[in-house]
Protein backbone atom coordinates (compact mmCIF):
# COMPACT_ATOMS: atom_id res chain seq x y z
CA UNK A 1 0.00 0.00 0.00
CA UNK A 2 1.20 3.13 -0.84
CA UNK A 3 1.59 5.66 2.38
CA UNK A 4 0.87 8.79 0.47
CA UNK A 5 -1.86 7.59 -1.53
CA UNK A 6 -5.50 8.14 0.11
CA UNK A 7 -7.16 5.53 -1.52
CA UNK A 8 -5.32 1.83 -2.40
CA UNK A 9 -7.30 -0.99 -3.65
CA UNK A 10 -5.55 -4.25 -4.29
CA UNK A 11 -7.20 -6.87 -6.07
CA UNK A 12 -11.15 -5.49 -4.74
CA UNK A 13 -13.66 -8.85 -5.57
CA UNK A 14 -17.62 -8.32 -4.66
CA UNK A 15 -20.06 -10.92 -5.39
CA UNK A 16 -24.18 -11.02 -5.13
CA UNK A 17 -25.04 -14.69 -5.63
CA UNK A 18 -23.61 -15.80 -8.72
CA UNK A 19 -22.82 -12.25 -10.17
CA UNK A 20 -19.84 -11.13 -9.94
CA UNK A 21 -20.28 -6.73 -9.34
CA UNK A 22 -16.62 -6.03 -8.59
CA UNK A 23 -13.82 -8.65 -10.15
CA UNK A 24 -10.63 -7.71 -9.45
CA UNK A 25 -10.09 -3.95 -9.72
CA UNK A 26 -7.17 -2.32 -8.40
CA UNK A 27 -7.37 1.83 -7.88
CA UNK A 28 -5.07 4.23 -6.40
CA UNK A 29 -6.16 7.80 -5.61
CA UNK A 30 -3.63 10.49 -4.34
CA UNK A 31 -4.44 12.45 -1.46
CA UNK A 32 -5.51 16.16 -2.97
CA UNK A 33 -6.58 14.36 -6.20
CA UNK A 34 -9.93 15.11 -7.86
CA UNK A 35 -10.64 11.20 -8.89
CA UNK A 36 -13.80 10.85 -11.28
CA UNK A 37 -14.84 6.78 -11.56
CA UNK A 38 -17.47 6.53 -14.48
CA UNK A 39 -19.46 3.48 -16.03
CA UNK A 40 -23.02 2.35 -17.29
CA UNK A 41 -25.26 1.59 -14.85
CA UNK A 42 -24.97 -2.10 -13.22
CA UNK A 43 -21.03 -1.81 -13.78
CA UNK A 44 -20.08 -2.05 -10.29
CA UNK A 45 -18.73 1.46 -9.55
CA UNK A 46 -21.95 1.98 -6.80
CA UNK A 47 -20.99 -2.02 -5.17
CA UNK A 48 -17.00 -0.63 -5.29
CA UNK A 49 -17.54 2.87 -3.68
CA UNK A 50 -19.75 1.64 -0.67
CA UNK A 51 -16.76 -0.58 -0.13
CA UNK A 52 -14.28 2.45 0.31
CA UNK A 53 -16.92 4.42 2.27
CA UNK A 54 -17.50 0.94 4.75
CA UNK A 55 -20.93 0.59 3.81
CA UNK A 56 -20.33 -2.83 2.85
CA UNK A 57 -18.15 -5.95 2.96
CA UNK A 58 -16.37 -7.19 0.68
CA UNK A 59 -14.91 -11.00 -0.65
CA UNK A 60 -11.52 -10.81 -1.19
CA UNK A 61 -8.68 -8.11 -2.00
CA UNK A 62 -7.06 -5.41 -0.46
CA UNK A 63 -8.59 -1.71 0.91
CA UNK A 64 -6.61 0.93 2.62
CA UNK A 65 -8.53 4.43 2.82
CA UNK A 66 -6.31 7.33 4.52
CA UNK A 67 -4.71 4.49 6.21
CA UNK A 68 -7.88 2.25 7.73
CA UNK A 69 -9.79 -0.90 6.25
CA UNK A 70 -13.25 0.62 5.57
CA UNK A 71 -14.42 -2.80 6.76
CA UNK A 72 -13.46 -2.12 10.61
CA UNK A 73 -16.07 0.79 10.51
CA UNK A 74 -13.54 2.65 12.83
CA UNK A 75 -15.03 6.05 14.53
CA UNK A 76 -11.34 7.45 13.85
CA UNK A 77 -12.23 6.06 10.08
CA UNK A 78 -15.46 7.89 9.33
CA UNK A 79 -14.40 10.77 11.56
CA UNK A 80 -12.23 11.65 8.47
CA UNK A 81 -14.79 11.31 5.04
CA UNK A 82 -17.67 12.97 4.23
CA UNK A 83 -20.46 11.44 2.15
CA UNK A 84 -22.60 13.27 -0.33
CA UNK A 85 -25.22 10.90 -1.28
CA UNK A 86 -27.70 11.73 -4.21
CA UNK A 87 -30.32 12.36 -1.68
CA UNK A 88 -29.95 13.53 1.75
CA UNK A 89 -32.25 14.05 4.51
CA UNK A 90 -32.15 17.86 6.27
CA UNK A 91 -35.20 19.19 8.43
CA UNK A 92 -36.78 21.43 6.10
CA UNK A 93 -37.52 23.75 9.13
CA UNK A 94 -33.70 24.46 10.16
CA UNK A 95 -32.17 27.66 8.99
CA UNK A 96 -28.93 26.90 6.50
CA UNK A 97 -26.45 27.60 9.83
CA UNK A 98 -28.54 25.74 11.93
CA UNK A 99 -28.65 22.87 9.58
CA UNK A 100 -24.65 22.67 9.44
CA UNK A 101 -24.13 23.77 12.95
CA UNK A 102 -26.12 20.63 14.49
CA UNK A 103 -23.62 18.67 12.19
CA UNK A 104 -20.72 20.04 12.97
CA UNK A 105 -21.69 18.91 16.78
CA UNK A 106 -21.08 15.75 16.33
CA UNK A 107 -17.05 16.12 15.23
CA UNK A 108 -14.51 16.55 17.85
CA UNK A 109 -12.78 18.89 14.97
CA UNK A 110 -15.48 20.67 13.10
CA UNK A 111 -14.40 23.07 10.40
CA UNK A 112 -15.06 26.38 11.30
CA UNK A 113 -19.07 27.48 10.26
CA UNK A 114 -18.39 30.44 8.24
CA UNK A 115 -15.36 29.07 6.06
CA UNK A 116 -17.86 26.22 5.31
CA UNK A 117 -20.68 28.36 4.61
CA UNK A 118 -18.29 30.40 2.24
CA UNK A 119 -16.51 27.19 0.60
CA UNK A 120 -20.11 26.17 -0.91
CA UNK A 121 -21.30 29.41 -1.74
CA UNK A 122 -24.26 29.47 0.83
CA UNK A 123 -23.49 33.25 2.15
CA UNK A 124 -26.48 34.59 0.90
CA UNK A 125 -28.75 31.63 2.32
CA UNK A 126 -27.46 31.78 5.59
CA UNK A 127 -30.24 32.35 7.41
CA UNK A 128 -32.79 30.73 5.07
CA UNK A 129 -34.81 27.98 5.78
CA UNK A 130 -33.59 24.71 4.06
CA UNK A 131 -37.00 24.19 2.58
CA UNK A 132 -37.21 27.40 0.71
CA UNK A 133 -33.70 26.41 -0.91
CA UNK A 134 -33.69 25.88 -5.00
CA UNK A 135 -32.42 22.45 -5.76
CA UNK A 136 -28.91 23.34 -6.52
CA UNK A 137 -28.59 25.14 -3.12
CA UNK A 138 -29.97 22.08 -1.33
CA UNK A 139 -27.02 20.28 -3.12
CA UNK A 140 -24.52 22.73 -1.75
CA UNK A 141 -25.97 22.51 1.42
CA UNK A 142 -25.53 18.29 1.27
CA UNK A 143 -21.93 19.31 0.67
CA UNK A 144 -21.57 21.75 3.56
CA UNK A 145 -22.93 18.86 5.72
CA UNK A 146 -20.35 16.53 4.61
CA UNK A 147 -17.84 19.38 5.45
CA UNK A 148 -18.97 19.81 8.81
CA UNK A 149 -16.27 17.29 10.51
CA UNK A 150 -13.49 18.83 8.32
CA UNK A 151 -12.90 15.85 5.93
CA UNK A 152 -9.85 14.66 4.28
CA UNK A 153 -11.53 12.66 1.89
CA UNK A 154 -15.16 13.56 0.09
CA UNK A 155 -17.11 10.74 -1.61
CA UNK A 156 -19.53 12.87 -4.28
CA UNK A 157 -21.94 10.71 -6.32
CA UNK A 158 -23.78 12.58 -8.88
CA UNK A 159 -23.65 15.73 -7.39
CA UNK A 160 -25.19 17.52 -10.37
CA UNK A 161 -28.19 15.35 -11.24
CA UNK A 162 -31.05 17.47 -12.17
CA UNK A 163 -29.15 20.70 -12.37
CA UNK A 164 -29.93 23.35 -14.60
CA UNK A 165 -26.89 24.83 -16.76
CA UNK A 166 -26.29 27.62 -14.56
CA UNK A 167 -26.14 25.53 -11.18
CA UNK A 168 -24.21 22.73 -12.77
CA UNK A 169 -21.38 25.16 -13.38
CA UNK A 170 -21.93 27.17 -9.82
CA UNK A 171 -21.31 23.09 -8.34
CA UNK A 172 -18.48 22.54 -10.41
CA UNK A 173 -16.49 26.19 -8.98
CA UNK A 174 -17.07 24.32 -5.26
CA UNK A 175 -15.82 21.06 -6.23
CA UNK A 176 -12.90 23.43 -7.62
CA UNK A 177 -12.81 25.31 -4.46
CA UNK A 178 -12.61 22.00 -2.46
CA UNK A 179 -9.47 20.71 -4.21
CA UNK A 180 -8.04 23.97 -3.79
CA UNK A 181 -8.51 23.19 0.32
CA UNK A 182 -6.59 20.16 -0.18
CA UNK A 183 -9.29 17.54 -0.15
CA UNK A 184 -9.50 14.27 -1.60
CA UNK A 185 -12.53 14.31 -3.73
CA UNK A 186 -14.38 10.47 -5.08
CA UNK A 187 -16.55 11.38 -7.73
CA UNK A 188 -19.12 9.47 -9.46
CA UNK A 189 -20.97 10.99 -12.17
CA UNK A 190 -22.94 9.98 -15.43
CA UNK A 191 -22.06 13.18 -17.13
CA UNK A 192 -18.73 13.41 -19.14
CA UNK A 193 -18.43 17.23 -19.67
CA UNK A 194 -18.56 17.14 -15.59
CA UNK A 195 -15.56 14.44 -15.62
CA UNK A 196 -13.39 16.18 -18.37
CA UNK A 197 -13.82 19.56 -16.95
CA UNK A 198 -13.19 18.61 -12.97
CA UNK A 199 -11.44 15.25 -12.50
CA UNK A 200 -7.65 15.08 -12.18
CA UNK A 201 -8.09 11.38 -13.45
CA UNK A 202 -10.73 9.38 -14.53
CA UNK A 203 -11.26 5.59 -14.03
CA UNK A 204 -14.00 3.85 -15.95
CA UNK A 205 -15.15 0.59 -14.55
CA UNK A 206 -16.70 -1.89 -16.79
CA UNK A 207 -18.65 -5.32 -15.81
CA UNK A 208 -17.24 -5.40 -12.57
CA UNK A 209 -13.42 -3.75 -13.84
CA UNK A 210 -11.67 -0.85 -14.15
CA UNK A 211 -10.70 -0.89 -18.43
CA UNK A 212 -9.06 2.71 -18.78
CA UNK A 213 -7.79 4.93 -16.27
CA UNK A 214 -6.12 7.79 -16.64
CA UNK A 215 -6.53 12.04 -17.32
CA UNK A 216 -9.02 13.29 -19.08
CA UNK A 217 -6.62 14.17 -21.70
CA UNK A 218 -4.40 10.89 -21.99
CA UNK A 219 -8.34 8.95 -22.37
CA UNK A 220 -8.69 11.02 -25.42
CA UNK A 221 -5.80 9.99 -26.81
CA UNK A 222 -6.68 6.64 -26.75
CA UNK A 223 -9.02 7.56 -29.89
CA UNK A 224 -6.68 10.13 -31.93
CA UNK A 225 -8.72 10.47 -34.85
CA UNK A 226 -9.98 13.73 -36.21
CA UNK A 227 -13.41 13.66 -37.62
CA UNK A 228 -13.46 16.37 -40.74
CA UNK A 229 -16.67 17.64 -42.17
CA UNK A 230 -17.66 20.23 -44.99
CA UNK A 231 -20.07 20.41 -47.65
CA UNK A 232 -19.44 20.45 -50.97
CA UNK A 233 -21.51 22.61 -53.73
CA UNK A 234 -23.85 20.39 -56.17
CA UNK A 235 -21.69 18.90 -59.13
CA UNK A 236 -18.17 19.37 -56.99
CA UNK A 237 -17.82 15.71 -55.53
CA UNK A 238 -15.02 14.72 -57.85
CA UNK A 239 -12.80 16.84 -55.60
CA UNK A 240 -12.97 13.49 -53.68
CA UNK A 241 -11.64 10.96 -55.82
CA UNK A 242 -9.12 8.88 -55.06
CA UNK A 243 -9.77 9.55 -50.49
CA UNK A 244 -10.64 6.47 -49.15
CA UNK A 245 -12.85 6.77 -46.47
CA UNK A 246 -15.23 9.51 -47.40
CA UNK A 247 -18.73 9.36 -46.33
CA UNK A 248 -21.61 11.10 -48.02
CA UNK A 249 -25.02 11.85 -46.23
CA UNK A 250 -26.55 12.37 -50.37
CA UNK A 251 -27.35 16.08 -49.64
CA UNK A 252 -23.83 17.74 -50.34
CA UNK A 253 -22.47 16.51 -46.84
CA UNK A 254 -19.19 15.22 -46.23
CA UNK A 255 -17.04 13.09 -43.66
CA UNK A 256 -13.73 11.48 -42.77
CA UNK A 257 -11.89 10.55 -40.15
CA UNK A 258 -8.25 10.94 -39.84
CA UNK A 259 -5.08 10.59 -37.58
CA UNK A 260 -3.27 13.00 -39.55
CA UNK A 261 -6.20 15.97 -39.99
CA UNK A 262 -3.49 18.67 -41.31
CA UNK A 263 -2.48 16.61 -44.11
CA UNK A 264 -6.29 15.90 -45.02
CA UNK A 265 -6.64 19.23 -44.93
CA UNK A 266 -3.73 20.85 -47.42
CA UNK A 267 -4.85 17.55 -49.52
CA UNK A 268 -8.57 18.91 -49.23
CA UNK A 269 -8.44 22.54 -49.78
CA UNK A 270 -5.67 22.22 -52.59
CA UNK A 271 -8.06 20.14 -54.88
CA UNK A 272 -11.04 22.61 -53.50
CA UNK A 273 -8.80 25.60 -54.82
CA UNK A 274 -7.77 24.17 -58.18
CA UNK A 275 -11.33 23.46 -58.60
CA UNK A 276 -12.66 26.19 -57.76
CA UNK A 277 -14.55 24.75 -54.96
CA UNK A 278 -15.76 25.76 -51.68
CA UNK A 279 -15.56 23.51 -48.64
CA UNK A 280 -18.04 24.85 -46.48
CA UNK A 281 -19.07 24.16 -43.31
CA UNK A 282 -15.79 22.57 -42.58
CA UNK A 283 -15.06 21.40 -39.15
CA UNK A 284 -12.40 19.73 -37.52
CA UNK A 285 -13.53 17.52 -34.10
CA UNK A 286 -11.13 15.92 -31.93
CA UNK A 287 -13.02 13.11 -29.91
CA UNK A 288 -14.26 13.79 -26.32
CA UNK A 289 -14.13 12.25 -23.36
CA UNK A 290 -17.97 11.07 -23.62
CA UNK A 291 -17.06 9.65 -27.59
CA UNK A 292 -14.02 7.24 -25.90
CA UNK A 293 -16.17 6.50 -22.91
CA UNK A 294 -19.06 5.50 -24.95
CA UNK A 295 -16.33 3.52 -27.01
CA UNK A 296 -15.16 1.76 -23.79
CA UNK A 297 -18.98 0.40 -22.24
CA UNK A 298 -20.63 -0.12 -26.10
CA UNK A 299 -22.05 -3.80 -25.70
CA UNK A 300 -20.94 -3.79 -21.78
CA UNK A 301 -23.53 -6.57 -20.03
CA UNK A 302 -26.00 -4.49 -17.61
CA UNK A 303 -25.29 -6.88 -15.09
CA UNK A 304 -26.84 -4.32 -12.35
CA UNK A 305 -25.20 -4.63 -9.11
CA UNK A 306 -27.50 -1.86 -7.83
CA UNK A 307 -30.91 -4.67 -8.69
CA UNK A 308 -28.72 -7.80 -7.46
CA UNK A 309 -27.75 -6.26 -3.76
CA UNK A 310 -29.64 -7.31 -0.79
């Protein structure tokens, strides 16, 4: 296990009768990291987190989280994660303060109320009743709670779900902000944009193991193809003899892909000038995280390990 790692998984194994959720998957998160695991539902990324948070047991393999087996369910353990959960539970009645304050009672180390308040952009709400909070500032107020004990390590699944534009991108500035305090941040999340923009490295987790893992930017790489599109004027097609790969969509529309897109390019607007040809509409589109992630789960089994738990 590595000491200055806050997460270490070692050969992980969780099994619900005869389906196998979580087969094998090793994972190391740094502390301070921003750690995004993705995957289709049923993968086995819910079965594998409530392992690191010591919600529940598992088979066989190895677990180390800031230094404890999740299994022992150790007060010093939980005394140093917080949990966002996709729903959470708050007395509707409670001002926002009030709300965080009776949480914070129950850490012998409580981070101070006002530098939590700030951290999730809940100034303003303060002294508002939970109940007449909009969705995204119940959210941020799920995340204050988790904050109340200080923790080293945050677990966040789906933090945005339902979120408009605007709050999606207000949630993403306090995940930012968190990192920035030095936490360890577990994210789960269905939404790539959320991944590429946030996540220091990404892990996606297919039937039960982890099949690519790192940044945002090296998963890209993995497809480096270019995908080129213009439109050609009526009668100016014979530009294209002689590419291979060129596909039509019959009303003037053109596209290839390429791992070279510069040299398609000169090739492409050379024969468009000496014809005297327009290539319009031309685009050039590097794959995105979501394209390689959707390339990684096509055909994955929904074995769902969320319908076979107990």
């Amino acid at each position: 296990m590595t000491s200055d790692a806050a997460i270490t998984v070692r050969d992980l194994r969780k099994s619900y009768g005869a389906i196998e959720a979580v087969r094998g998957v090793d994972l190391e998160i740094a502390r301070g990291e921003v750690y995004a695991l993705l995957g289709p539902n049923g993968a086995g990324k819910t079965t594998a987190v409530e392992i690191l948070e010591g919600h529940r047991e598992r088979d066989g393999g190895e677990v180390s989280v800031l230094g404890h087996d999740p299994a022992r369910r150790e007060h010093a353990f939980r005394e140093r994660i917080g949990i966002v959960l996709q729903t959470t539970g708050v007395e509707p009645y409670l001002k926002v303060a009030e709300a965080i304050e009776q949480y914070r009672g129950y850490y012998p180390h409580p981070r101070p109320l006002d530098e939590i308040i700030e951290l999730v952009g809940l100034s303003g709400q303060r002294d508002q009743r939970v109940r007449k909070l909009s969705g995204g500032q119940q959210r941020r107020l799920d995340v204050a709670i988790a904050l109340a004990g200080d923790p080293e390590l945050l677990f966040l699944d789906e933090p945005t779900t339902g979120f408009d534009p605007a709050a999606r991108r207000q949630a993403w500035d306090m995940v930012r902000n968190l990192r920035s305090s030095g936490a360890t941040v577990l994210l789960t999340t269905h939404y790539m944009d959320e991944a590429e923009h946030l996540a220091d490295r990404v892990g996606v987790i297919v039937n039960g193991a982890i099949v690519a893992e790192g940044s945002p930017a090296e998963l890209m790489a993995l497809s480096a193809a270019a995908t080129v599109s213009f439109r050609l004027p009526e009668g100016h097609a014979a530009i294209l003899d002689g590419i291979e790969g060129v596909r039509g969509d019959g009303h003037g529309g053109y596209e290839l892909r390429a791992d070279s897109p510069t040299e398609l390019l000169h090739e492409l607007t050379s024969r468009a000038l000496a014809a005297g040809s327009e290539l319009d509409e031309l685009r050039v589109e590097r794959p995105t995280l979501e394209d390689v992630y959707l390339g990684l789960t096509s055909g994955a089994d929904r074995e769902a390990d969320t319908e076979a738990r107990p």
